[in-house]
PDB file of N, CA and C in Angstrom:
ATOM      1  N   UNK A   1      86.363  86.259 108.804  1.00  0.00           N
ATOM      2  CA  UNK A   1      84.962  86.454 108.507  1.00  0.00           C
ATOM      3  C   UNK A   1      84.594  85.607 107.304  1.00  0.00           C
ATOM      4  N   UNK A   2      83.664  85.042 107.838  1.00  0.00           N
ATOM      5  CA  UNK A   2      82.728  84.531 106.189  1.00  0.00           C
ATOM      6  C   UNK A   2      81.365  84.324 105.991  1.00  0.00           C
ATOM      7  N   UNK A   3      81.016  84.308 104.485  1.00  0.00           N
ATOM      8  CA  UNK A   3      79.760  84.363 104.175  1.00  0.00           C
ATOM      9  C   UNK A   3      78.970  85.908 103.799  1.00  0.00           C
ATOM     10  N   UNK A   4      79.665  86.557 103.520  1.00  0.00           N
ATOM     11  CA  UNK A   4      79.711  87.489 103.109  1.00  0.00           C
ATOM     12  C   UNK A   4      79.502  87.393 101.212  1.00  0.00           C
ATOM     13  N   UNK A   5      78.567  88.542 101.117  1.00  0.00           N
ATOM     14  CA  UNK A   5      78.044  88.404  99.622  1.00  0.00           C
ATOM     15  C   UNK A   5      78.712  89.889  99.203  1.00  0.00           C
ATOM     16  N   UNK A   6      79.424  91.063 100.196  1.00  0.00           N
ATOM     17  CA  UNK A   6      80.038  92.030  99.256  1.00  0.00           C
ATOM     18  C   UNK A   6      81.589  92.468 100.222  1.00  0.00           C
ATOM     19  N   UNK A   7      81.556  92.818  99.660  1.00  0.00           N
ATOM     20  CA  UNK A   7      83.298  93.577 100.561  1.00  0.00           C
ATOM     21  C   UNK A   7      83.976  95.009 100.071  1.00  0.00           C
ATOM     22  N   UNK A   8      84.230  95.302 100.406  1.00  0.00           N
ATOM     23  CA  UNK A   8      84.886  96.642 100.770  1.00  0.00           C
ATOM     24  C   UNK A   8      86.496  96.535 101.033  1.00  0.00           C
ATOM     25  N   UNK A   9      87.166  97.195 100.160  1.00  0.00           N
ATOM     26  CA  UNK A   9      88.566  97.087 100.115  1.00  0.00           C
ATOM     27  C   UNK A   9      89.417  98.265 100.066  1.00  0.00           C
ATOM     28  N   UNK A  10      89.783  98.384 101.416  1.00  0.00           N
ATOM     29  CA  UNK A  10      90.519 100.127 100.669  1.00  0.00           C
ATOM     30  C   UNK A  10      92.351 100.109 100.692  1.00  0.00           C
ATOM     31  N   UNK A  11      92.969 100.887  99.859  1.00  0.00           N
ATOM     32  CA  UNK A  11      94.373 100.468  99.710  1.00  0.00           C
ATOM     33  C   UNK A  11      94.861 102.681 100.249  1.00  0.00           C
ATOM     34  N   UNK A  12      93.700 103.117 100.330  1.00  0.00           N
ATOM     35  CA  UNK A  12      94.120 104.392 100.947  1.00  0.00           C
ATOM     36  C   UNK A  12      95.270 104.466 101.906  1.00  0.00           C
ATOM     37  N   UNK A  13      94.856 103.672 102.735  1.00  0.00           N
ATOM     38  CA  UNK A  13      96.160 103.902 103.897  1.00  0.00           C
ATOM     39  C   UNK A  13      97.325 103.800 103.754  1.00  0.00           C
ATOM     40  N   UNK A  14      97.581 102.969 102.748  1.00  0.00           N
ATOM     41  CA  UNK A  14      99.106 102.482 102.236  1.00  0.00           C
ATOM     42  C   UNK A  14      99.295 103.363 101.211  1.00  0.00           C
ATOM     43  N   UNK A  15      98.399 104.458 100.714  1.00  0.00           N
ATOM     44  CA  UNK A  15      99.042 105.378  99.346  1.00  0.00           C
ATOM     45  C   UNK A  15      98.840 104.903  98.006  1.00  0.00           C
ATOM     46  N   UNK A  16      97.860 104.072  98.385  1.00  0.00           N
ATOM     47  CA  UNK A  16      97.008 103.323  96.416  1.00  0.00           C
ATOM     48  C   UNK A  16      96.499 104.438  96.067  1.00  0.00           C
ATOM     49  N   UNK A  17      96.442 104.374  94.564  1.00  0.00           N
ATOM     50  CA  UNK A  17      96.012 105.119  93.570  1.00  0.00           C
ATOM     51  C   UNK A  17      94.838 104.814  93.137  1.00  0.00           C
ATOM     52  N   UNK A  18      94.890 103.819  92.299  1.00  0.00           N
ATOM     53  CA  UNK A  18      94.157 102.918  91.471  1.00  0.00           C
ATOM     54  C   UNK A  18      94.574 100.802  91.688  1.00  0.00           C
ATOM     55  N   UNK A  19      93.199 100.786  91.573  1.00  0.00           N
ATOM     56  CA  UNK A  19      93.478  99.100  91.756  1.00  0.00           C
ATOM     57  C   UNK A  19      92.305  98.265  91.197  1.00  0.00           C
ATOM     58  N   UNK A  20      92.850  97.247  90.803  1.00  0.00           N
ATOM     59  CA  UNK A  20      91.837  96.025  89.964  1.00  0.00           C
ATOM     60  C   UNK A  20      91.268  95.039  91.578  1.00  0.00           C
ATOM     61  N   UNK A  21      89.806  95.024  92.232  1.00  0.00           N
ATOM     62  CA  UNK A  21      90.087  94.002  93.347  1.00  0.00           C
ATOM     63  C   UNK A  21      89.430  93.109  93.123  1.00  0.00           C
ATOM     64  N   UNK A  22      90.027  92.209  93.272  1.00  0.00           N
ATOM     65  CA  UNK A  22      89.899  90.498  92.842  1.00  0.00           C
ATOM     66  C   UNK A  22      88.647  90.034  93.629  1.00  0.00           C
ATOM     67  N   UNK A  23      87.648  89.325  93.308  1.00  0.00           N
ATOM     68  CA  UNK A  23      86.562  89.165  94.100  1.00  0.00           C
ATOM     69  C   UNK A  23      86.752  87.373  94.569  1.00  0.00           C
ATOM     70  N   UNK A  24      86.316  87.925  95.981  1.00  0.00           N
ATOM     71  CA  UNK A  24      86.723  86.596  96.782  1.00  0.00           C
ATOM     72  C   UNK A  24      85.211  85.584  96.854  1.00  0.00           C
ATOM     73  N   UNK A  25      85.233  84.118  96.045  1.00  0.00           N
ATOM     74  CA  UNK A  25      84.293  83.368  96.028  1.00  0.00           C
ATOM     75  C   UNK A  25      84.181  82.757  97.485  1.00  0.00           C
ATOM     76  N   UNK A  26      82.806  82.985  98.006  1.00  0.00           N
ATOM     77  CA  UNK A  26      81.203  82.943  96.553  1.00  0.00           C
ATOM     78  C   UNK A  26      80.907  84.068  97.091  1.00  0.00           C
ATOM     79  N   UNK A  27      81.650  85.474  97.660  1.00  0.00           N
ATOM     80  CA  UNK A  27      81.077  86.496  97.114  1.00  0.00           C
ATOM     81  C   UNK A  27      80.773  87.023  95.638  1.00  0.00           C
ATOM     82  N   UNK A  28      79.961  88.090  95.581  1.00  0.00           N
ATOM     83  CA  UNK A  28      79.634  88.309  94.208  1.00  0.00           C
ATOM     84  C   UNK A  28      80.041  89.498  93.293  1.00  0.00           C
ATOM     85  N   UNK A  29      80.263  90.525  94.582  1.00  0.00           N
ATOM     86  CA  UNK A  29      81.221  91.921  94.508  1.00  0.00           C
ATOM     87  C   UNK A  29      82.172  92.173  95.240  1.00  0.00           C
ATOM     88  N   UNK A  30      83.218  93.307  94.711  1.00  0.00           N
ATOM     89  CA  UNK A  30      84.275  93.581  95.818  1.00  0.00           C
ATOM     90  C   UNK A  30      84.265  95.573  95.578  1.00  0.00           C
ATOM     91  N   UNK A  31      84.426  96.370  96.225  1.00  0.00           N
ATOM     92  CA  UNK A  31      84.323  97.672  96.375  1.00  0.00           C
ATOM     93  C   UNK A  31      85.682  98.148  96.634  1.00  0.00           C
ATOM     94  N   UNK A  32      86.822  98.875  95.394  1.00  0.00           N
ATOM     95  CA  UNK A  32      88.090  99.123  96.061  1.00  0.00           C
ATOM     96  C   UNK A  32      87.622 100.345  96.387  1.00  0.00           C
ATOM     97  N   UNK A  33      88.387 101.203  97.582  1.00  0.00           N
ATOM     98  CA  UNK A  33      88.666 102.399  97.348  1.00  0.00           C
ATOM     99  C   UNK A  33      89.889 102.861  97.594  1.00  0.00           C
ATOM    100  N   UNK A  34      90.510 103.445  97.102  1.00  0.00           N
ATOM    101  CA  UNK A  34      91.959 104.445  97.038  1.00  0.00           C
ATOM    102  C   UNK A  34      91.798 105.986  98.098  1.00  0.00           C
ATOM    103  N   UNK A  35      93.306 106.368  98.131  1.00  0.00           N
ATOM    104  CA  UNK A  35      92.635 107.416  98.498  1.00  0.00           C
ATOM    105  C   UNK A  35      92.479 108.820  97.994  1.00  0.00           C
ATOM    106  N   UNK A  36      91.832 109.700  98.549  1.00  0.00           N
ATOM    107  CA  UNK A  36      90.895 110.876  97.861  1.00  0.00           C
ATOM    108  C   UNK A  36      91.759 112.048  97.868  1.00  0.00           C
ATOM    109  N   UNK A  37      92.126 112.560  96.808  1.00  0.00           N
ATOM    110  CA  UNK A  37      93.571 113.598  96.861  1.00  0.00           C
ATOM    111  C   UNK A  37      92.380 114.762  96.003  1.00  0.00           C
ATOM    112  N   UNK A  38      92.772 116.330  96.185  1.00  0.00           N
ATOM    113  CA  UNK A  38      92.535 117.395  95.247  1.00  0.00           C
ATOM    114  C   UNK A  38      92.785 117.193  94.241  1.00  0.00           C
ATOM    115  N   UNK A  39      92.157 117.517  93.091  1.00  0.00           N
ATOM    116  CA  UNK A  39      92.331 117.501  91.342  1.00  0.00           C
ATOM    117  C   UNK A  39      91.688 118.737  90.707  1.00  0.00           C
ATOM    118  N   UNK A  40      92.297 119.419  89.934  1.00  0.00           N
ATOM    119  CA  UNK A  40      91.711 120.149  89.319  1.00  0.00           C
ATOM    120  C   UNK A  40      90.607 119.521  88.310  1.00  0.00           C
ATOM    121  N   UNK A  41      89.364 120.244  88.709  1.00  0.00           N
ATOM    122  CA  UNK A  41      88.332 119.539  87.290  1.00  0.00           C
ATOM    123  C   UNK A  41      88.134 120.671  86.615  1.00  0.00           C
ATOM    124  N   UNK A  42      87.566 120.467  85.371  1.00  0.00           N
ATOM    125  CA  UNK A  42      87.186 121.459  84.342  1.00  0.00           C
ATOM    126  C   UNK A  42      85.457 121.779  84.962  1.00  0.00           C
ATOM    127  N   UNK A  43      84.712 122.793  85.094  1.00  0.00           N
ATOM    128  CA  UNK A  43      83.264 122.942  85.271  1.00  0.00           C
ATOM    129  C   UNK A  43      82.670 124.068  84.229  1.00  0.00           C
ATOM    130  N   UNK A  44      83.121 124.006  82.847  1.00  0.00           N
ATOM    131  CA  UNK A  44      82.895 124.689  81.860  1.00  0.00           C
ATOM    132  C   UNK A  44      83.681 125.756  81.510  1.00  0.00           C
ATOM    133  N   UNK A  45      84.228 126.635  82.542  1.00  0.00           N
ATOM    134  CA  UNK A  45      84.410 127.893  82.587  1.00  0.00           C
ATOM    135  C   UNK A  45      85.876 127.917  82.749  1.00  0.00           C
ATOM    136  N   UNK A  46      86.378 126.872  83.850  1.00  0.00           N
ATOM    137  CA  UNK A  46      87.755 127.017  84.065  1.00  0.00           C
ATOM    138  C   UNK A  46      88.335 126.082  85.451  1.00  0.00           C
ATOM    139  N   UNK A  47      89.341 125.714  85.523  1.00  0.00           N
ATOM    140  CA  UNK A  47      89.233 124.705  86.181  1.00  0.00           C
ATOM    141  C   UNK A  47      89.107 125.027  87.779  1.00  0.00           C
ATOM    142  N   UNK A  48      88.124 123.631  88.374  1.00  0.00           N
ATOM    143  CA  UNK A  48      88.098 124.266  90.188  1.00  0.00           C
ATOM    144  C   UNK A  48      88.790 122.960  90.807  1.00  0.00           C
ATOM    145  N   UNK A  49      89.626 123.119  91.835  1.00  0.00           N
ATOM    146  CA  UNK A  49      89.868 122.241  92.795  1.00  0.00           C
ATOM    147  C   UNK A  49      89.099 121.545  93.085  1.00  0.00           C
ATOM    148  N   UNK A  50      88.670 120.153  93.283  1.00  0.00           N
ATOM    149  CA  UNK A  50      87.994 118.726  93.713  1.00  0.00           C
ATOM    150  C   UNK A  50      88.535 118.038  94.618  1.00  0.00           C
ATOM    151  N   UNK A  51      87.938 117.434  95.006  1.00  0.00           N
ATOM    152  CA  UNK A  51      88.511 116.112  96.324  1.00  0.00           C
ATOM    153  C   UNK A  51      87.597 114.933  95.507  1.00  0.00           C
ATOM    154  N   UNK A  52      88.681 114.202  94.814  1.00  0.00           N
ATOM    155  CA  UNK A  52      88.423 112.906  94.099  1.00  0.00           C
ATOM    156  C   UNK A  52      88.807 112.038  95.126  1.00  0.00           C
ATOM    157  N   UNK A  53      87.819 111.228  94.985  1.00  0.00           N
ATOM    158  CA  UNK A  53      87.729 109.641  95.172  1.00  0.00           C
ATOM    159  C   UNK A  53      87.283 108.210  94.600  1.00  0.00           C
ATOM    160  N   UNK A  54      88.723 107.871  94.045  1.00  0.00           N
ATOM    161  CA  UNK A  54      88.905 106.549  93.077  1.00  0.00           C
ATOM    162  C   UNK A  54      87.772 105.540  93.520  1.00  0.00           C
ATOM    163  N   UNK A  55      86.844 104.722  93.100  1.00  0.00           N
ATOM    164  CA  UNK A  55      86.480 103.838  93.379  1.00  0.00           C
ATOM    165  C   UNK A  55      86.515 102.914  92.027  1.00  0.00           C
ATOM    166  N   UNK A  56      87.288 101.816  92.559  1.00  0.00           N
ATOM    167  CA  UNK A  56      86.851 100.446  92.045  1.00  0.00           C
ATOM    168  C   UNK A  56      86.024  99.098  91.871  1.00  0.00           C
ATOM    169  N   UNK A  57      84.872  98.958  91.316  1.00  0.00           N
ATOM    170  CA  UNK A  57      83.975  97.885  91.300  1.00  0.00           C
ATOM    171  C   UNK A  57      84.309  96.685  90.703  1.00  0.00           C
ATOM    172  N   UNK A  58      84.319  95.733  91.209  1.00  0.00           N
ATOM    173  CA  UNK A  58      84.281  94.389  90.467  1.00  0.00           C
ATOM    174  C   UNK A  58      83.017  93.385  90.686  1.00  0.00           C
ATOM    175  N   UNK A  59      82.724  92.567  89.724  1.00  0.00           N
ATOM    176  CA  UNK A  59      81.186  92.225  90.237  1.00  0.00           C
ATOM    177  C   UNK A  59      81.548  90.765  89.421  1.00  0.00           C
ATOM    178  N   UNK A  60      80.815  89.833  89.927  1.00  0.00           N
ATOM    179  CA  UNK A  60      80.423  88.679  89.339  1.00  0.00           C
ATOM    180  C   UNK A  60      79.355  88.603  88.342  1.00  0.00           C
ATOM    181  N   UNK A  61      79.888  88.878  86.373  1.00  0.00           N
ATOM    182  CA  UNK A  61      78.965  89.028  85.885  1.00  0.00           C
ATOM    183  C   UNK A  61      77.885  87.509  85.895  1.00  0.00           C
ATOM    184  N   UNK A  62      78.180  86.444  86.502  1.00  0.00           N
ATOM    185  CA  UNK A  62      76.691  85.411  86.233  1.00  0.00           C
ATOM    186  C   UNK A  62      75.690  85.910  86.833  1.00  0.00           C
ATOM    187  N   UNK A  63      76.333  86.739  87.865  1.00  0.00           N
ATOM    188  CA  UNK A  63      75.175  86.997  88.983  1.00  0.00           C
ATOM    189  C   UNK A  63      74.693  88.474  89.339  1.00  0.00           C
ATOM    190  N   UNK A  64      75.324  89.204  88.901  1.00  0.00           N
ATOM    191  CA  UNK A  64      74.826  90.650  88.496  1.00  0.00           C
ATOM    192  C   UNK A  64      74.981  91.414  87.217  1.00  0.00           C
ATOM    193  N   UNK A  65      74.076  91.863  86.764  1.00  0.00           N
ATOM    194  CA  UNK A  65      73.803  92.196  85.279  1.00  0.00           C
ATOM    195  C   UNK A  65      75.059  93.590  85.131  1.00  0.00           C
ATOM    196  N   UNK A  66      75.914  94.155  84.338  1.00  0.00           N
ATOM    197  CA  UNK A  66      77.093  95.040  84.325  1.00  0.00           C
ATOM    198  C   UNK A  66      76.298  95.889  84.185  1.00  0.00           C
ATOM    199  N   UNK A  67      75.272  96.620  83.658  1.00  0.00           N
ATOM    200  CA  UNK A  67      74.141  97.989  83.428  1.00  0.00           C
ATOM    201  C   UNK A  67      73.825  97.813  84.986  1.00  0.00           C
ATOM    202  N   UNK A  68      73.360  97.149  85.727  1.00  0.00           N
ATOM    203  CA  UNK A  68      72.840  97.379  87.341  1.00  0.00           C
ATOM    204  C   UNK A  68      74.413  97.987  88.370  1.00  0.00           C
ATOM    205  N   UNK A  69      75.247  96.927  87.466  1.00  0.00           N
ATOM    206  CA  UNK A  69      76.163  97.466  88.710  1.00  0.00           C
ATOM    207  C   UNK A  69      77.060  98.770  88.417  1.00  0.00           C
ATOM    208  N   UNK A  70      76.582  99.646  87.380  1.00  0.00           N
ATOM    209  CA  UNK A  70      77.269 100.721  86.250  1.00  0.00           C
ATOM    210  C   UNK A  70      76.286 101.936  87.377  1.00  0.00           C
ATOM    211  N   UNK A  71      75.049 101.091  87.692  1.00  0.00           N
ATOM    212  CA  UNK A  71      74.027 102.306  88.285  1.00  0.00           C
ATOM    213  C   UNK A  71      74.158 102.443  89.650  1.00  0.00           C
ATOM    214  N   UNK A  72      74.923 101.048  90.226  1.00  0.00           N
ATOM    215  CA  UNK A  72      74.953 101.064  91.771  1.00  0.00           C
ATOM    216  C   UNK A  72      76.431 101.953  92.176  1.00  0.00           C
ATOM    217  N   UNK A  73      77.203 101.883  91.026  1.00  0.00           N
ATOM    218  CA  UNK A  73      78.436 103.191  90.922  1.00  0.00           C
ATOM    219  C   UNK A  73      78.292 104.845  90.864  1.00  0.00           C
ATOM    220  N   UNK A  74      77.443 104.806  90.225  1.00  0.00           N
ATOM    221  CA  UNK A  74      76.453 106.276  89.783  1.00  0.00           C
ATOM    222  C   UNK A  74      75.805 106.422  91.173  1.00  0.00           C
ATOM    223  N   UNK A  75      74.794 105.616  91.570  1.00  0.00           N
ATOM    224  CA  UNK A  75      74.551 106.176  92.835  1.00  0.00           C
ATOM    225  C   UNK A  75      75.239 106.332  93.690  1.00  0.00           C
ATOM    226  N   UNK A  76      76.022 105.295  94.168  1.00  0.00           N
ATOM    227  CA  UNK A  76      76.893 105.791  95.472  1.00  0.00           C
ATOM    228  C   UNK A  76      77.706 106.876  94.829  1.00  0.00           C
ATOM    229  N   UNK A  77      78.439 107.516  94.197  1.00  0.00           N
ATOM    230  CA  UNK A  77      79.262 108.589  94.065  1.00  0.00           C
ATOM    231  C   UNK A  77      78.435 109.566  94.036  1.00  0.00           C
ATOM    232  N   UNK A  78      77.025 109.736  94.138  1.00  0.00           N
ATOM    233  CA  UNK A  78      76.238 110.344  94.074  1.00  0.00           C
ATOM    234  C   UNK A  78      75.883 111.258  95.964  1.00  0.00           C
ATOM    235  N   UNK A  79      76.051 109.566  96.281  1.00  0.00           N
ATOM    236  CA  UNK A  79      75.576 110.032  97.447  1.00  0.00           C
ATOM    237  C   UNK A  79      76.957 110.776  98.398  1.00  0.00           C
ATOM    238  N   UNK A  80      78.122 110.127  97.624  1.00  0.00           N
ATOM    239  CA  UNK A  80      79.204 110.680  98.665  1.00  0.00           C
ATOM    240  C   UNK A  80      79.252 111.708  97.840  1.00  0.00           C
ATOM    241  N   UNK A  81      79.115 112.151  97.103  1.00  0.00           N
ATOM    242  CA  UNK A  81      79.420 113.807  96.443  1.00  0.00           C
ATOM    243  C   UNK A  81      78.701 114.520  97.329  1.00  0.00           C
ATOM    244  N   UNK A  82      77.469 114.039  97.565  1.00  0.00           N
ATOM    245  CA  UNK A  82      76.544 115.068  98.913  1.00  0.00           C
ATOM    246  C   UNK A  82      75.869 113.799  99.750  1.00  0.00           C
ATOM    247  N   UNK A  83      76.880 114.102 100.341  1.00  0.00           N
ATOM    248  CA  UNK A  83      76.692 113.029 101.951  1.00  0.00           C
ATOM    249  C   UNK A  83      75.426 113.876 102.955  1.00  0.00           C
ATOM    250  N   UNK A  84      74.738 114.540 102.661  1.00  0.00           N
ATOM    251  CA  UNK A  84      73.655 115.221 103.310  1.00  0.00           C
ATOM    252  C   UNK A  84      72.315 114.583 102.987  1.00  0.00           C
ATOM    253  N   UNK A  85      72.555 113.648 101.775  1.00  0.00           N
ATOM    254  CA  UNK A  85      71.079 113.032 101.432  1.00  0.00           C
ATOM    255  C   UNK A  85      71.653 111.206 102.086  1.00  0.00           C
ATOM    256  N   UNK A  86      72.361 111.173 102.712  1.00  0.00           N
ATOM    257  CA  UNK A  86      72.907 110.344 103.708  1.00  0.00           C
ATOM    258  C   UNK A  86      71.678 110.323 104.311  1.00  0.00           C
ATOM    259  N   UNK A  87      71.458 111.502 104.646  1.00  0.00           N
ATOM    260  CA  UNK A  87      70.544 111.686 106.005  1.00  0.00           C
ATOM    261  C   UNK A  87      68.967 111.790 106.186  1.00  0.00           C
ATOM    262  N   UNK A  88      68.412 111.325 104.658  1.00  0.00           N
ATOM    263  CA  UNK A  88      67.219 111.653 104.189  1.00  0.00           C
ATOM    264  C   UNK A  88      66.721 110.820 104.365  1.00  0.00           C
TER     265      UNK A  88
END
């Protein structure tokens, strides 16, 4: 495939954790994802079971400002936290 301006990279299947993904020119972003295991989180009171999912962004800063792509992270984890406004 080419000509592509973003990509999507997942290392889930093979048992990645965490990963740095190298962005392939003249795309401008690359999207890792790992995969999504239970974690205890803290929610003030005491800790609750979670289903985390690692995501990694890398972006071409000439061509996207790091505050835009800080917000395009915020939203999507937003939307997969409640995949119901998927549907809105």
């Amino acid at each position: 495939m080419s000509g592509a301006c973003f990509t999507i990279s997942s290392l889930g299947g093979i048992g990645g954790r965490y990963f740095t993904p190298i962005i392939n020119a003249p795309e401008v972003a690359i999207l890792g994802v790992c995969r999504s295991a239970i974690e205890p989180r803290w929610d003030g009171k005491a800790f609750q079971p979670r289903l985390m999912l690692p995501l990694s962004l890398s972006w071409d800063h000439r061509v996207i400002d790091g505050a835009s792509a800080a917000r395009f992270n915020v939203y999507l984890s937003q939307i997969l936290a409640d995949f119901r406004r998927v549907l809105l």
